[in-house]
PDB file of N, CA and C in Angstrom:
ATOM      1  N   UNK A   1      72.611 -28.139-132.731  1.00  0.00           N
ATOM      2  CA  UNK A   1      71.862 -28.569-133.893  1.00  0.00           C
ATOM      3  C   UNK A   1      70.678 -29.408-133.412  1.00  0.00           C
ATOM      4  N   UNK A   2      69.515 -29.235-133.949  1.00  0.00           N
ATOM      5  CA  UNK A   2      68.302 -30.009-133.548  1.00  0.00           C
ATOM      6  C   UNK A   2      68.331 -31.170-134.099  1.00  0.00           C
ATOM      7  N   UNK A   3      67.486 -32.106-133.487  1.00  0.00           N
ATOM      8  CA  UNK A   3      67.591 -33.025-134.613  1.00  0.00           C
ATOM      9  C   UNK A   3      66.772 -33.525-135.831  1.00  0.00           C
ATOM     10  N   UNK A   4      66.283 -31.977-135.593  1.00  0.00           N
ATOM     11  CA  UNK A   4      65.179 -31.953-137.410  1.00  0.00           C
ATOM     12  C   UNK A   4      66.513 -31.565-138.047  1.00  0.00           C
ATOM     13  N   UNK A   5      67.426 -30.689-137.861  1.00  0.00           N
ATOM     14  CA  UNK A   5      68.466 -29.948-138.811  1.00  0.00           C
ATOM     15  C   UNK A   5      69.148 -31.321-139.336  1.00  0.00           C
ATOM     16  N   UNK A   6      69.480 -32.243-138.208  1.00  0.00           N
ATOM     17  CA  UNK A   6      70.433 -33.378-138.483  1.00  0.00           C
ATOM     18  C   UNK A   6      69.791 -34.324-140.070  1.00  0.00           C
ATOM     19  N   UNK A   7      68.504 -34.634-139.676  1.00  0.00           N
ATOM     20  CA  UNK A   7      67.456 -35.063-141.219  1.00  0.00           C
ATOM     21  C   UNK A   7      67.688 -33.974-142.444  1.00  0.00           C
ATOM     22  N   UNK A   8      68.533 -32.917-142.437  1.00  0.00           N
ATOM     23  CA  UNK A   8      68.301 -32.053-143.813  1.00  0.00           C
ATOM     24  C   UNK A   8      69.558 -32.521-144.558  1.00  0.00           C
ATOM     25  N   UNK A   9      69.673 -33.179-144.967  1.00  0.00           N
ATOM     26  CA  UNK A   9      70.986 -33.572-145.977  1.00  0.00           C
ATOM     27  C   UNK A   9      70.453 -34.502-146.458  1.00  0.00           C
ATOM     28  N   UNK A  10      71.097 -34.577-147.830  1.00  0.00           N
ATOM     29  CA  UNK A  10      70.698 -35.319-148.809  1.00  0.00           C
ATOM     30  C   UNK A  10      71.193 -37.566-148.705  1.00  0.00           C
ATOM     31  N   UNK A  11      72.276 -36.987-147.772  1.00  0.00           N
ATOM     32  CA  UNK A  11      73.095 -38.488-147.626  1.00  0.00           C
ATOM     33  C   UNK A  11      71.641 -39.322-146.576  1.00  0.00           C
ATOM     34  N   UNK A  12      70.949 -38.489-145.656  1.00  0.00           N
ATOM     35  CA  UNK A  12      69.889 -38.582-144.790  1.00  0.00           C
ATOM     36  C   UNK A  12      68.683 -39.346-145.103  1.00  0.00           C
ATOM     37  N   UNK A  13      68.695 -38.343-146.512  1.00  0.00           N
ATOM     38  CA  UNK A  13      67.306 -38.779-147.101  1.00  0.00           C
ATOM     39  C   UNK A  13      67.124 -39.621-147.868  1.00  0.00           C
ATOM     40  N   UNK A  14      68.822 -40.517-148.176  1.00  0.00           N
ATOM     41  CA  UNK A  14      68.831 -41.123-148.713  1.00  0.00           C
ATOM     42  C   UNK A  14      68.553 -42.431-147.896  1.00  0.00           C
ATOM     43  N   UNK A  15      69.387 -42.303-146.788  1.00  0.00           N
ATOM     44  CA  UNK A  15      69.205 -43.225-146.388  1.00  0.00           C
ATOM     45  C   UNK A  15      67.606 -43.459-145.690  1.00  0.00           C
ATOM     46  N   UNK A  16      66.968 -42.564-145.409  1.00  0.00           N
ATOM     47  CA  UNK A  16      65.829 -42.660-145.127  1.00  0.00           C
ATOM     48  C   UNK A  16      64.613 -43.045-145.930  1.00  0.00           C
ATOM     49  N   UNK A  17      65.105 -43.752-147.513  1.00  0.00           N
ATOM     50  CA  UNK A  17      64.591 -44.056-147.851  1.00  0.00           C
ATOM     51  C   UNK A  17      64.359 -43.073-149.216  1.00  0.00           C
ATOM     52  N   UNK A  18      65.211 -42.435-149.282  1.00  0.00           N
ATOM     53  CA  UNK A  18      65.390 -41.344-150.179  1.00  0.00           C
ATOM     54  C   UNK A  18      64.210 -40.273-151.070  1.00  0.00           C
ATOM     55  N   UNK A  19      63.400 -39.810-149.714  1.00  0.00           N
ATOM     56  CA  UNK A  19      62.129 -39.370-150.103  1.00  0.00           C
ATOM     57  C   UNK A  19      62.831 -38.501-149.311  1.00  0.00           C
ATOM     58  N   UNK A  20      62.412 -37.013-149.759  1.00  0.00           N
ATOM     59  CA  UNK A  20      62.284 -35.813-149.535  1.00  0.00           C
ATOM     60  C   UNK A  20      61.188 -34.984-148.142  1.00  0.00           C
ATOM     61  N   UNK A  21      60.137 -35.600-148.601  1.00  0.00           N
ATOM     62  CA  UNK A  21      59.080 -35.268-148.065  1.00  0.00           C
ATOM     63  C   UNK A  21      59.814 -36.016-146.346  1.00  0.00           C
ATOM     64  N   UNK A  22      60.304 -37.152-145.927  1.00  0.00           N
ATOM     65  CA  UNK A  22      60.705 -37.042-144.533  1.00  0.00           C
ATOM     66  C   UNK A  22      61.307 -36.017-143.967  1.00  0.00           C
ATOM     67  N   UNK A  23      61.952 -35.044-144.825  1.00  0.00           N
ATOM     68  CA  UNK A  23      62.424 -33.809-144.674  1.00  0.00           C
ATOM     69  C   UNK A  23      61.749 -33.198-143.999  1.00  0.00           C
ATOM     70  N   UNK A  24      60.838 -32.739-145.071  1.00  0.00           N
ATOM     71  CA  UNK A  24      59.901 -31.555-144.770  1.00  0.00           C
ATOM     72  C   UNK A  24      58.996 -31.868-143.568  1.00  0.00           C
ATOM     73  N   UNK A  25      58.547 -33.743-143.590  1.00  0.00           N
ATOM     74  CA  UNK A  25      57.323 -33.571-142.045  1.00  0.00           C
ATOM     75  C   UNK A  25      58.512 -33.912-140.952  1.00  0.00           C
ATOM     76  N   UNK A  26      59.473 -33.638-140.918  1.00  0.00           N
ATOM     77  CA  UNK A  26      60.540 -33.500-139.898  1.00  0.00           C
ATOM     78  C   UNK A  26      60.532 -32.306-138.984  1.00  0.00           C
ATOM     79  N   UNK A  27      60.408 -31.297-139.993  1.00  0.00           N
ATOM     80  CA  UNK A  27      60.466 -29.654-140.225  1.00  0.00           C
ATOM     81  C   UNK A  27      59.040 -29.398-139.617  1.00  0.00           C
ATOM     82  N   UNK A  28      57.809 -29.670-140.090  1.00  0.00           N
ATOM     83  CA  UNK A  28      56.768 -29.038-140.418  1.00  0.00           C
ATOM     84  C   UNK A  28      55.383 -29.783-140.162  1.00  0.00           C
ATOM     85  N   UNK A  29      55.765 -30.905-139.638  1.00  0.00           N
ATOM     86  CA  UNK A  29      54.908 -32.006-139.384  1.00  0.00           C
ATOM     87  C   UNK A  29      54.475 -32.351-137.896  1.00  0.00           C
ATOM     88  N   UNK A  30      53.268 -32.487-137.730  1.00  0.00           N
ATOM     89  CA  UNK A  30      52.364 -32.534-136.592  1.00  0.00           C
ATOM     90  C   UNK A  30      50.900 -32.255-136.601  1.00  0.00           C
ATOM     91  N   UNK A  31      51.048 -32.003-135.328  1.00  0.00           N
ATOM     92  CA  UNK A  31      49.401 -31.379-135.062  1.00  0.00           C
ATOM     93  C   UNK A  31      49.414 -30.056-135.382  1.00  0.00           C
ATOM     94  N   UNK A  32      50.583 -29.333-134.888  1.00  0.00           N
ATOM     95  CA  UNK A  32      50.088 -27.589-134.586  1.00  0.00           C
ATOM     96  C   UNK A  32      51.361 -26.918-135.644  1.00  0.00           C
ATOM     97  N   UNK A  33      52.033 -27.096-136.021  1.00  0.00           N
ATOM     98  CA  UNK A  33      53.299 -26.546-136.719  1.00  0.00           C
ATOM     99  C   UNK A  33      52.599 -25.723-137.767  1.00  0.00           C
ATOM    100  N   UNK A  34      51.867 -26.313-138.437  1.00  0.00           N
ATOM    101  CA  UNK A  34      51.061 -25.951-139.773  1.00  0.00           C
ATOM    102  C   UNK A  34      50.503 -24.768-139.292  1.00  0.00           C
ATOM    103  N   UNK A  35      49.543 -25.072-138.410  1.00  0.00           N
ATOM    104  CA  UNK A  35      48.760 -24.127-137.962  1.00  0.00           C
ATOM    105  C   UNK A  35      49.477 -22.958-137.699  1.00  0.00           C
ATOM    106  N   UNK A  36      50.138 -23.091-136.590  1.00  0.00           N
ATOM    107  CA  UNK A  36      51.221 -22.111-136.326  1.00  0.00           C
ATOM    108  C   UNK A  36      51.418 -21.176-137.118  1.00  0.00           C
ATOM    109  N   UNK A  37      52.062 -21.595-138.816  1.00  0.00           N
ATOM    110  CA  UNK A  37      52.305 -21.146-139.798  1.00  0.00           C
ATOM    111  C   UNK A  37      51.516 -20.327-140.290  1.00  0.00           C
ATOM    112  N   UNK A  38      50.150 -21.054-140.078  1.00  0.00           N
ATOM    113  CA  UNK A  38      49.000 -20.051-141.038  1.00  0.00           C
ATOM    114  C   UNK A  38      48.872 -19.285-140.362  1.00  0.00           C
ATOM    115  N   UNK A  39      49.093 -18.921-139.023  1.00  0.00           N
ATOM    116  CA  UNK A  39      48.254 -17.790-138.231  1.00  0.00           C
ATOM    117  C   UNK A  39      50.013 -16.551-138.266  1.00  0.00           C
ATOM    118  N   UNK A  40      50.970 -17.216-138.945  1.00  0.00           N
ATOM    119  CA  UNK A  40      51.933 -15.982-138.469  1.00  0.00           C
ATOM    120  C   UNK A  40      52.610 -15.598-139.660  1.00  0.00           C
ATOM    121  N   UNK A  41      51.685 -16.176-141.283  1.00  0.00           N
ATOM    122  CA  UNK A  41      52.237 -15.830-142.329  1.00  0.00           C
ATOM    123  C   UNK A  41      52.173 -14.088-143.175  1.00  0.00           C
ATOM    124  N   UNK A  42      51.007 -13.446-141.923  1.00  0.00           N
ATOM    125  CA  UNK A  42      50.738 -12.133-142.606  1.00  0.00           C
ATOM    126  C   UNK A  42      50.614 -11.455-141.458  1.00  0.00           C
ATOM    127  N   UNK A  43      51.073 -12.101-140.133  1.00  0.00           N
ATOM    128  CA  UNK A  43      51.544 -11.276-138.807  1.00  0.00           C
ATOM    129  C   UNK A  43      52.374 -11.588-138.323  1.00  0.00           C
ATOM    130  N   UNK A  44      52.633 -10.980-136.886  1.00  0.00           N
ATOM    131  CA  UNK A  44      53.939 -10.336-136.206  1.00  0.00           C
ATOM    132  C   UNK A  44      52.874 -10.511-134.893  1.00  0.00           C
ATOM    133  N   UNK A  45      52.476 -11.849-134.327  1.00  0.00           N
ATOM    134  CA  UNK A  45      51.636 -11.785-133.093  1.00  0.00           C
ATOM    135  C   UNK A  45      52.860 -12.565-131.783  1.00  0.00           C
ATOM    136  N   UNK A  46      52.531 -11.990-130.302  1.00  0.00           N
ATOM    137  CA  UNK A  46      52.933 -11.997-128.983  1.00  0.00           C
ATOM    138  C   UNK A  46      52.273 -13.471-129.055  1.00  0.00           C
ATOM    139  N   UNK A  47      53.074 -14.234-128.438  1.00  0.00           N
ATOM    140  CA  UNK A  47      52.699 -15.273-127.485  1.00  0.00           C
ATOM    141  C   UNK A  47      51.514 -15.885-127.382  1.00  0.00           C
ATOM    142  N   UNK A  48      50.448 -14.424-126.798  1.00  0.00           N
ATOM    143  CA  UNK A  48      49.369 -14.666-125.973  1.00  0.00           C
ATOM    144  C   UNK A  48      48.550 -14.127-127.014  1.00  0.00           C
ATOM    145  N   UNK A  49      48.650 -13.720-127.856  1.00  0.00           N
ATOM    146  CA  UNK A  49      47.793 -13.639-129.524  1.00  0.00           C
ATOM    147  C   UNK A  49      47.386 -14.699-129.965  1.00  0.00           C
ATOM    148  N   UNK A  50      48.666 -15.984-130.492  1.00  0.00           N
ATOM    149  CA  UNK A  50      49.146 -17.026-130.805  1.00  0.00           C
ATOM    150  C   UNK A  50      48.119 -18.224-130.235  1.00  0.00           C
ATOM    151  N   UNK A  51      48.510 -17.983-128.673  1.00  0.00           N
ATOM    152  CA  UNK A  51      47.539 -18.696-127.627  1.00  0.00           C
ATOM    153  C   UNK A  51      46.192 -18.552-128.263  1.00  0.00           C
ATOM    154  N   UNK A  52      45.625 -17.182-128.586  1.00  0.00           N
ATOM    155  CA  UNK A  52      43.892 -17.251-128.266  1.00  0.00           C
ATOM    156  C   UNK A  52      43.525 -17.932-129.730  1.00  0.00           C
ATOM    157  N   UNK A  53      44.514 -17.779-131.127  1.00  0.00           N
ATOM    158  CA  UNK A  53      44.036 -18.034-132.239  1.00  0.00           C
ATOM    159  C   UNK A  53      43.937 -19.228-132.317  1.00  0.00           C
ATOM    160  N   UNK A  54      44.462 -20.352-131.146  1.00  0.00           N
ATOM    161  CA  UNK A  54      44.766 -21.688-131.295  1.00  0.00           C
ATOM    162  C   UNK A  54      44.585 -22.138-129.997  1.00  0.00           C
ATOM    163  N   UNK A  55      43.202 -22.222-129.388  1.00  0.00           N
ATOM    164  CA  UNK A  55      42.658 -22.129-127.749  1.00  0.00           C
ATOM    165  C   UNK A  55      43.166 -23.559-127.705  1.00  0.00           C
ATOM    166  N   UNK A  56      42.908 -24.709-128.609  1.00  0.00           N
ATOM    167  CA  UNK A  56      43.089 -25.786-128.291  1.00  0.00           C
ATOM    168  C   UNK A  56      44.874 -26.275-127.782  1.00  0.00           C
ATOM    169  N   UNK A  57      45.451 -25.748-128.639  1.00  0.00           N
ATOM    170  CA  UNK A  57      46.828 -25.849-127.785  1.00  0.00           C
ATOM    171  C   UNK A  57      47.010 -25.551-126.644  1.00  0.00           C
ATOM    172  N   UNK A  58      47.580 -26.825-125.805  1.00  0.00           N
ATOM    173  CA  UNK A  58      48.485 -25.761-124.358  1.00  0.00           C
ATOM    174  C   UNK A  58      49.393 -25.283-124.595  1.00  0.00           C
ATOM    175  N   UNK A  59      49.784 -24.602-123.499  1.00  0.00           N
ATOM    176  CA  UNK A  59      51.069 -23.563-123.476  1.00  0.00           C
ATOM    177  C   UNK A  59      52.216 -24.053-123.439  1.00  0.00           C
ATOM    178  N   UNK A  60      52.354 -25.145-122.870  1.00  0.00           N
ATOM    179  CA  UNK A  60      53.770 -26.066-123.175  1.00  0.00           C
ATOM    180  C   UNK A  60      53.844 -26.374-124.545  1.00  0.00           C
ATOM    181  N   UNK A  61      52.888 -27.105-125.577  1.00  0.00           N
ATOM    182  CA  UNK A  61      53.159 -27.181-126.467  1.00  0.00           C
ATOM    183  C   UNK A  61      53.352 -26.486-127.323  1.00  0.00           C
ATOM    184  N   UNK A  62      52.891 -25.189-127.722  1.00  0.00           N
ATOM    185  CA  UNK A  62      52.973 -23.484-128.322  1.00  0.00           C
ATOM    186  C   UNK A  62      54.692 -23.595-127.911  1.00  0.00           C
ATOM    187  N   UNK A  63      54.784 -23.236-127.390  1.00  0.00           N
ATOM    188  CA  UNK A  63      56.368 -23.222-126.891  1.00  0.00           C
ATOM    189  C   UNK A  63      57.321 -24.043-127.113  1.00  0.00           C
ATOM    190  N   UNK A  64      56.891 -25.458-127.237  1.00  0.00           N
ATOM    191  CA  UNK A  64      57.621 -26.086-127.575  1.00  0.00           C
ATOM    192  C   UNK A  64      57.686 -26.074-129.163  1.00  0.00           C
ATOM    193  N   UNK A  65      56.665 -26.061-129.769  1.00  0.00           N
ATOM    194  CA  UNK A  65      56.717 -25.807-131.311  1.00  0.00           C
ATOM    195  C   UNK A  65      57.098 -24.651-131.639  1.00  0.00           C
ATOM    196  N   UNK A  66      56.953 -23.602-131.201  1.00  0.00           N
ATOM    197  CA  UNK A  66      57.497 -22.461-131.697  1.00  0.00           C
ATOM    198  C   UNK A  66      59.031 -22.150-131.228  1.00  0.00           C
ATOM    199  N   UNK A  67      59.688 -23.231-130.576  1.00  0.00           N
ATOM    200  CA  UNK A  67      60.918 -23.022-130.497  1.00  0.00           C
ATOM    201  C   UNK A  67      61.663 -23.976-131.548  1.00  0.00           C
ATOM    202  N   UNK A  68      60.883 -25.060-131.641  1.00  0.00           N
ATOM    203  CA  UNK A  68      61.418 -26.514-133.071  1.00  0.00           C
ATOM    204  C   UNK A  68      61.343 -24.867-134.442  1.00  0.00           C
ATOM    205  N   UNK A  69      60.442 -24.414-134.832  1.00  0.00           N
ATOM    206  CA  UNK A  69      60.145 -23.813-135.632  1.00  0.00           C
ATOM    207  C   UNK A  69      61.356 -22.749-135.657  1.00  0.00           C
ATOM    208  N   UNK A  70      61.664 -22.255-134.490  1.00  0.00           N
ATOM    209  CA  UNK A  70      62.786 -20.923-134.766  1.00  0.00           C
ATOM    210  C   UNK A  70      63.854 -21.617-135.219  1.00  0.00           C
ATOM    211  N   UNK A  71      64.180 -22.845-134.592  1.00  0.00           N
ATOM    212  CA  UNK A  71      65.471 -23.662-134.446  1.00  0.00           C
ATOM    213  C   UNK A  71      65.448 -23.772-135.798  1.00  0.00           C
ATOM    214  N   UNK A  72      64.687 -24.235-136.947  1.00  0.00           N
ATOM    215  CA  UNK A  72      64.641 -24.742-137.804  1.00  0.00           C
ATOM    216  C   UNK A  72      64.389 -23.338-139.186  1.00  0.00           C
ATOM    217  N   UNK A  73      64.303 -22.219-138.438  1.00  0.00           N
ATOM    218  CA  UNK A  73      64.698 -21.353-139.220  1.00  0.00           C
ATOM    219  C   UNK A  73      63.209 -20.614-139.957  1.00  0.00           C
ATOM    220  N   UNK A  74      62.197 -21.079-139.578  1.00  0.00           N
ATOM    221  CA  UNK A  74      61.068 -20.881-139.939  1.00  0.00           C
ATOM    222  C   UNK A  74      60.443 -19.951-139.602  1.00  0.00           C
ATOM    223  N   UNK A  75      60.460 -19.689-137.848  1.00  0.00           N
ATOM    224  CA  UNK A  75      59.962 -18.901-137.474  1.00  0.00           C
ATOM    225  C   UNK A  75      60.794 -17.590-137.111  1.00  0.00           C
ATOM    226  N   UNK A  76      60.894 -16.205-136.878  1.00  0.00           N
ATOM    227  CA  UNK A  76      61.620 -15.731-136.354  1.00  0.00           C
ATOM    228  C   UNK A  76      61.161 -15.097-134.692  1.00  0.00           C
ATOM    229  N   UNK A  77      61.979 -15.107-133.503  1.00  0.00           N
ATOM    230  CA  UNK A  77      61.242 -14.635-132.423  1.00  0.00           C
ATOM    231  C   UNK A  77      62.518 -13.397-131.974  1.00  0.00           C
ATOM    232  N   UNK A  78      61.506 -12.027-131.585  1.00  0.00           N
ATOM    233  CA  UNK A  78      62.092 -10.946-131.379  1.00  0.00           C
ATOM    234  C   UNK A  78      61.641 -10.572-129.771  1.00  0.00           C
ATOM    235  N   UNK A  79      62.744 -10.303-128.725  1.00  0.00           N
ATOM    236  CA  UNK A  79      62.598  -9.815-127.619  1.00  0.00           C
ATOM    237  C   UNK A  79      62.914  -8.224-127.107  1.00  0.00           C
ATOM    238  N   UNK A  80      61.849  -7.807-126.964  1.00  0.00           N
ATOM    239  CA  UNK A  80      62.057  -6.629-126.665  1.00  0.00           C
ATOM    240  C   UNK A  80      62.482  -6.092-125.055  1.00  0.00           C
ATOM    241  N   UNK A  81      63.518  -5.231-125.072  1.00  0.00           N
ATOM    242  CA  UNK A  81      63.591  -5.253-123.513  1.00  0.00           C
ATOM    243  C   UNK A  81      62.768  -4.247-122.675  1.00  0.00           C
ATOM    244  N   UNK A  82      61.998  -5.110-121.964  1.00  0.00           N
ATOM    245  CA  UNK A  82      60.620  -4.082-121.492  1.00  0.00           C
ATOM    246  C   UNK A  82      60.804  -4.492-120.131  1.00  0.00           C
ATOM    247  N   UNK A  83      59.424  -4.244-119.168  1.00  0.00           N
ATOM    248  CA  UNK A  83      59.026  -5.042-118.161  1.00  0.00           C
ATOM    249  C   UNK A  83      57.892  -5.031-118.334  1.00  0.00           C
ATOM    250  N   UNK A  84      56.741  -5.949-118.240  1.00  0.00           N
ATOM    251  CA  UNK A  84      57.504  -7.059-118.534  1.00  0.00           C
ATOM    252  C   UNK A  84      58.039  -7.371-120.061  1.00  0.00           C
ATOM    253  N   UNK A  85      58.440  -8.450-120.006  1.00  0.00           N
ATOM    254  CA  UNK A  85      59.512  -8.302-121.633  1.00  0.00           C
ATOM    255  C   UNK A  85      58.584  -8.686-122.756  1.00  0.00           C
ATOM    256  N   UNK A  86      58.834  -8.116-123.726  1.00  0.00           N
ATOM    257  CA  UNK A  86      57.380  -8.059-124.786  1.00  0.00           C
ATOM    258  C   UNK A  86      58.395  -8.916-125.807  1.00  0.00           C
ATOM    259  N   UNK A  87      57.551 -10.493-126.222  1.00  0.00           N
ATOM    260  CA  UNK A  87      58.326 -11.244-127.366  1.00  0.00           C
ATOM    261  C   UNK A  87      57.000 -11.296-128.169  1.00  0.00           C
ATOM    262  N   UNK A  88      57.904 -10.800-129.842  1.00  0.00           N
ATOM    263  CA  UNK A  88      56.836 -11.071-131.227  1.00  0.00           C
ATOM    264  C   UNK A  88      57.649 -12.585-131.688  1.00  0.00           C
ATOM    265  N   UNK A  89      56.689 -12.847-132.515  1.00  0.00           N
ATOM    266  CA  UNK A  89      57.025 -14.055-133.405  1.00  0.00           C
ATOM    267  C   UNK A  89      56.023 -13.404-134.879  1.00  0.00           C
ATOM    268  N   UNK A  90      57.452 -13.902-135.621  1.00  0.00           N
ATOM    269  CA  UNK A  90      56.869 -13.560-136.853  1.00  0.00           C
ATOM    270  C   UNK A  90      57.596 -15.127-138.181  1.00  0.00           C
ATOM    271  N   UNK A  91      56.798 -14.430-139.030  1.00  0.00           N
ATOM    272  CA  UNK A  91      57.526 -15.459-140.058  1.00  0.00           C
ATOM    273  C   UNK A  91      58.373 -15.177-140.911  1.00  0.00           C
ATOM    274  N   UNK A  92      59.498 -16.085-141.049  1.00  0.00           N
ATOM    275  CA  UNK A  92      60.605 -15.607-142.164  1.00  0.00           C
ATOM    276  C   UNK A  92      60.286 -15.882-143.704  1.00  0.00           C
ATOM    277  N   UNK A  93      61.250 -15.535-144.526  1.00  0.00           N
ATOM    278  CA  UNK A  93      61.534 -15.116-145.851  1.00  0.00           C
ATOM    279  C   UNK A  93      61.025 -17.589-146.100  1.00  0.00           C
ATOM    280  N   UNK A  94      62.195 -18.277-145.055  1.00  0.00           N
ATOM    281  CA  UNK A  94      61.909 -19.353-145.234  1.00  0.00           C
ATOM    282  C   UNK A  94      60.451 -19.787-145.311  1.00  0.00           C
ATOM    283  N   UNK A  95      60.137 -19.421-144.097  1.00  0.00           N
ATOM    284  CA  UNK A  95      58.295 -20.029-144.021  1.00  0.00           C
ATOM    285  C   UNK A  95      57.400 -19.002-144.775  1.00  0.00           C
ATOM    286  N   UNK A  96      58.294 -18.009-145.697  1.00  0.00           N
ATOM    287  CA  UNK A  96      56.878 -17.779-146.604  1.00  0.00           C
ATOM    288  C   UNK A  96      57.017 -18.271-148.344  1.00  0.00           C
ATOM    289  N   UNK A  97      58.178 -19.514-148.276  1.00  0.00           N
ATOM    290  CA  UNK A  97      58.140 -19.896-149.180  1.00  0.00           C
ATOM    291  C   UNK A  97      57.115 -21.142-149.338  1.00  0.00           C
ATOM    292  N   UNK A  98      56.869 -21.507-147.627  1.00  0.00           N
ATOM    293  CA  UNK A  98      55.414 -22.279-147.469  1.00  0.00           C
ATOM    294  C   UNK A  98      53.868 -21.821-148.236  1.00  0.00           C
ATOM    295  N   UNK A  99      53.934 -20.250-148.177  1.00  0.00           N
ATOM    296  CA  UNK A  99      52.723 -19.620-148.352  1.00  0.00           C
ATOM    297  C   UNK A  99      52.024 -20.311-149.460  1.00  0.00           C
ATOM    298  N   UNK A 100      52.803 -20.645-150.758  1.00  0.00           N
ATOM    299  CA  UNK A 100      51.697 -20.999-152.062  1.00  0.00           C
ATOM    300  C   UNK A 100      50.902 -22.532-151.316  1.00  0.00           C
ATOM    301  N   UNK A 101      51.734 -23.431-150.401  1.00  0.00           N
ATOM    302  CA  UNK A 101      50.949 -24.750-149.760  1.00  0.00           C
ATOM    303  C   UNK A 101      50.064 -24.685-148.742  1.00  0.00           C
ATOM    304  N   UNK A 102      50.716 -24.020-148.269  1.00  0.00           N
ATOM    305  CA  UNK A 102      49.546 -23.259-146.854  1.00  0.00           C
ATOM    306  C   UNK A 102      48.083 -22.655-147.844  1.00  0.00           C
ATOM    307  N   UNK A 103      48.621 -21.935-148.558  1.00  0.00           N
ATOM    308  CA  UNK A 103      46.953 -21.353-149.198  1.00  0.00           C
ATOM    309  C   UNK A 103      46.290 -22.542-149.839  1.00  0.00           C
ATOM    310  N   UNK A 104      46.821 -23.481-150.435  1.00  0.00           N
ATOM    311  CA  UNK A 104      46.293 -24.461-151.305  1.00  0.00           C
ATOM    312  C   UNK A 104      45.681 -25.609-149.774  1.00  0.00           C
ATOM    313  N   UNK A 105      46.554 -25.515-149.114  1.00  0.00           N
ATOM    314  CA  UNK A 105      45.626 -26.863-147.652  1.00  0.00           C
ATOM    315  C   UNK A 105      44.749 -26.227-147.224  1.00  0.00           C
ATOM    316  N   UNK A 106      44.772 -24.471-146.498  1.00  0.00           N
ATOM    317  CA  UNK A 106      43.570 -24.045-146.705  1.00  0.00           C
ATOM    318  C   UNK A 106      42.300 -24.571-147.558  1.00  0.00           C
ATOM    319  N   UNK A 107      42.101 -24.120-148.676  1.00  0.00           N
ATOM    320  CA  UNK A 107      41.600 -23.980-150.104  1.00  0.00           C
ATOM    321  C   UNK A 107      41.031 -25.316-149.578  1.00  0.00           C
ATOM    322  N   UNK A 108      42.034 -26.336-149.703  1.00  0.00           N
ATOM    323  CA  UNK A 108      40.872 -27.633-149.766  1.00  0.00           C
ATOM    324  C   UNK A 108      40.302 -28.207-148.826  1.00  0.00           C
ATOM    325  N   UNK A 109      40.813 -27.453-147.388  1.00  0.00           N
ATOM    326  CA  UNK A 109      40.179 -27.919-145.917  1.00  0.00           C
ATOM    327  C   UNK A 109      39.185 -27.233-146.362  1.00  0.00           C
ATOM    328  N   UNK A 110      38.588 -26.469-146.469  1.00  0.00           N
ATOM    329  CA  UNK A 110      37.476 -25.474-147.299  1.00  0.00           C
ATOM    330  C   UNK A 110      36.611 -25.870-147.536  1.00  0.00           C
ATOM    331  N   UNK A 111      36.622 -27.043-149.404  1.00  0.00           N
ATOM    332  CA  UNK A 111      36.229 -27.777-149.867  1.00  0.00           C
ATOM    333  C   UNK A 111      35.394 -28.855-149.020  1.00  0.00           C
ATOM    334  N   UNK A 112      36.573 -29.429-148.494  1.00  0.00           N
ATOM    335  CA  UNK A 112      35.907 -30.810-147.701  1.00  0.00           C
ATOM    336  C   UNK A 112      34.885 -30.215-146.831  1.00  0.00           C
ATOM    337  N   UNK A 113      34.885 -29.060-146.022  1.00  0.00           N
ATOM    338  CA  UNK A 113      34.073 -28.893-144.881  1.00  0.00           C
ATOM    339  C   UNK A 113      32.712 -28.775-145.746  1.00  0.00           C
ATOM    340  N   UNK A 114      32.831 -27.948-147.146  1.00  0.00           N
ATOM    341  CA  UNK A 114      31.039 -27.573-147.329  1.00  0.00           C
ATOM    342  C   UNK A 114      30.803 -29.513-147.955  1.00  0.00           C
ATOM    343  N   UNK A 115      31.712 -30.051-148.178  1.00  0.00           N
ATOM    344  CA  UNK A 115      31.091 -31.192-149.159  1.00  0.00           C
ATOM    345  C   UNK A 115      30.606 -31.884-147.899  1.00  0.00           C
ATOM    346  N   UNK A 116      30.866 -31.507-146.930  1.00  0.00           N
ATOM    347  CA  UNK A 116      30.184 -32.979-145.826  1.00  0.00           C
ATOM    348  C   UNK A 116      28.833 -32.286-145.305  1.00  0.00           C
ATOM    349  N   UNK A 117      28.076 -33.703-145.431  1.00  0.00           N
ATOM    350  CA  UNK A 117      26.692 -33.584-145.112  1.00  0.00           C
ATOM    351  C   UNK A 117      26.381 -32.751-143.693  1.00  0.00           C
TER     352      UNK A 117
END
């Protein structure tokens, strides 16, 4: 069990002050998680896809988030047995119940960019 899974109970969140939302930026919270999300909500991209859509990440960290993310049920990762071995990452039924927030943070990162001088 990770210890984002350990924060999903309600006795948790209580004691954490009994806000919900510690939940979710447990889950989903950072620099790159989000991102992550947006780039794998209407694909099925390799690794090194992942990498180019998000140059600023290193490769340790891609990896390390996209394994918090599987753990946590969000992401799904499929290995194919090849040589060399071909892994997709895609998004589940869970992380596309993100989709209506993801389009709306879009939407207003949007906003802000034309409103600045």
């Amino acid at each position: 069990m990770t210890k984002n899974k350990a924060l999903h109970t309600e006795e948790n969140d209580i004691n954490l002050g009994g806000c919900s939302m510690t939940s979710v930026m447990n889950v989903i919270g950072g620099k790159w998680k989000v991102i992550i999300l947006f780039h794998l909500r209407d694909n099925t991209l390799r690794f090194g896809e992942l990498k180019k859509r998000i140059p600023k990440i290193t490769q340790k960290m891609l990896t390390q988030q996209l394994r918090e993310l599987e753990a946590d049920g969000l992401v799904s990762r499929e290995v194919y047995a090849e040589v060399p071995p071909k892994v997709e990452y895609s998004s589940t039924g869970l992380s596309d119940e993100l989709r209506p927030i993801l389009d709306m943070l879009c939407e207003w990162g949007q906003r802000q960019r034309r409103q600045k001088p």
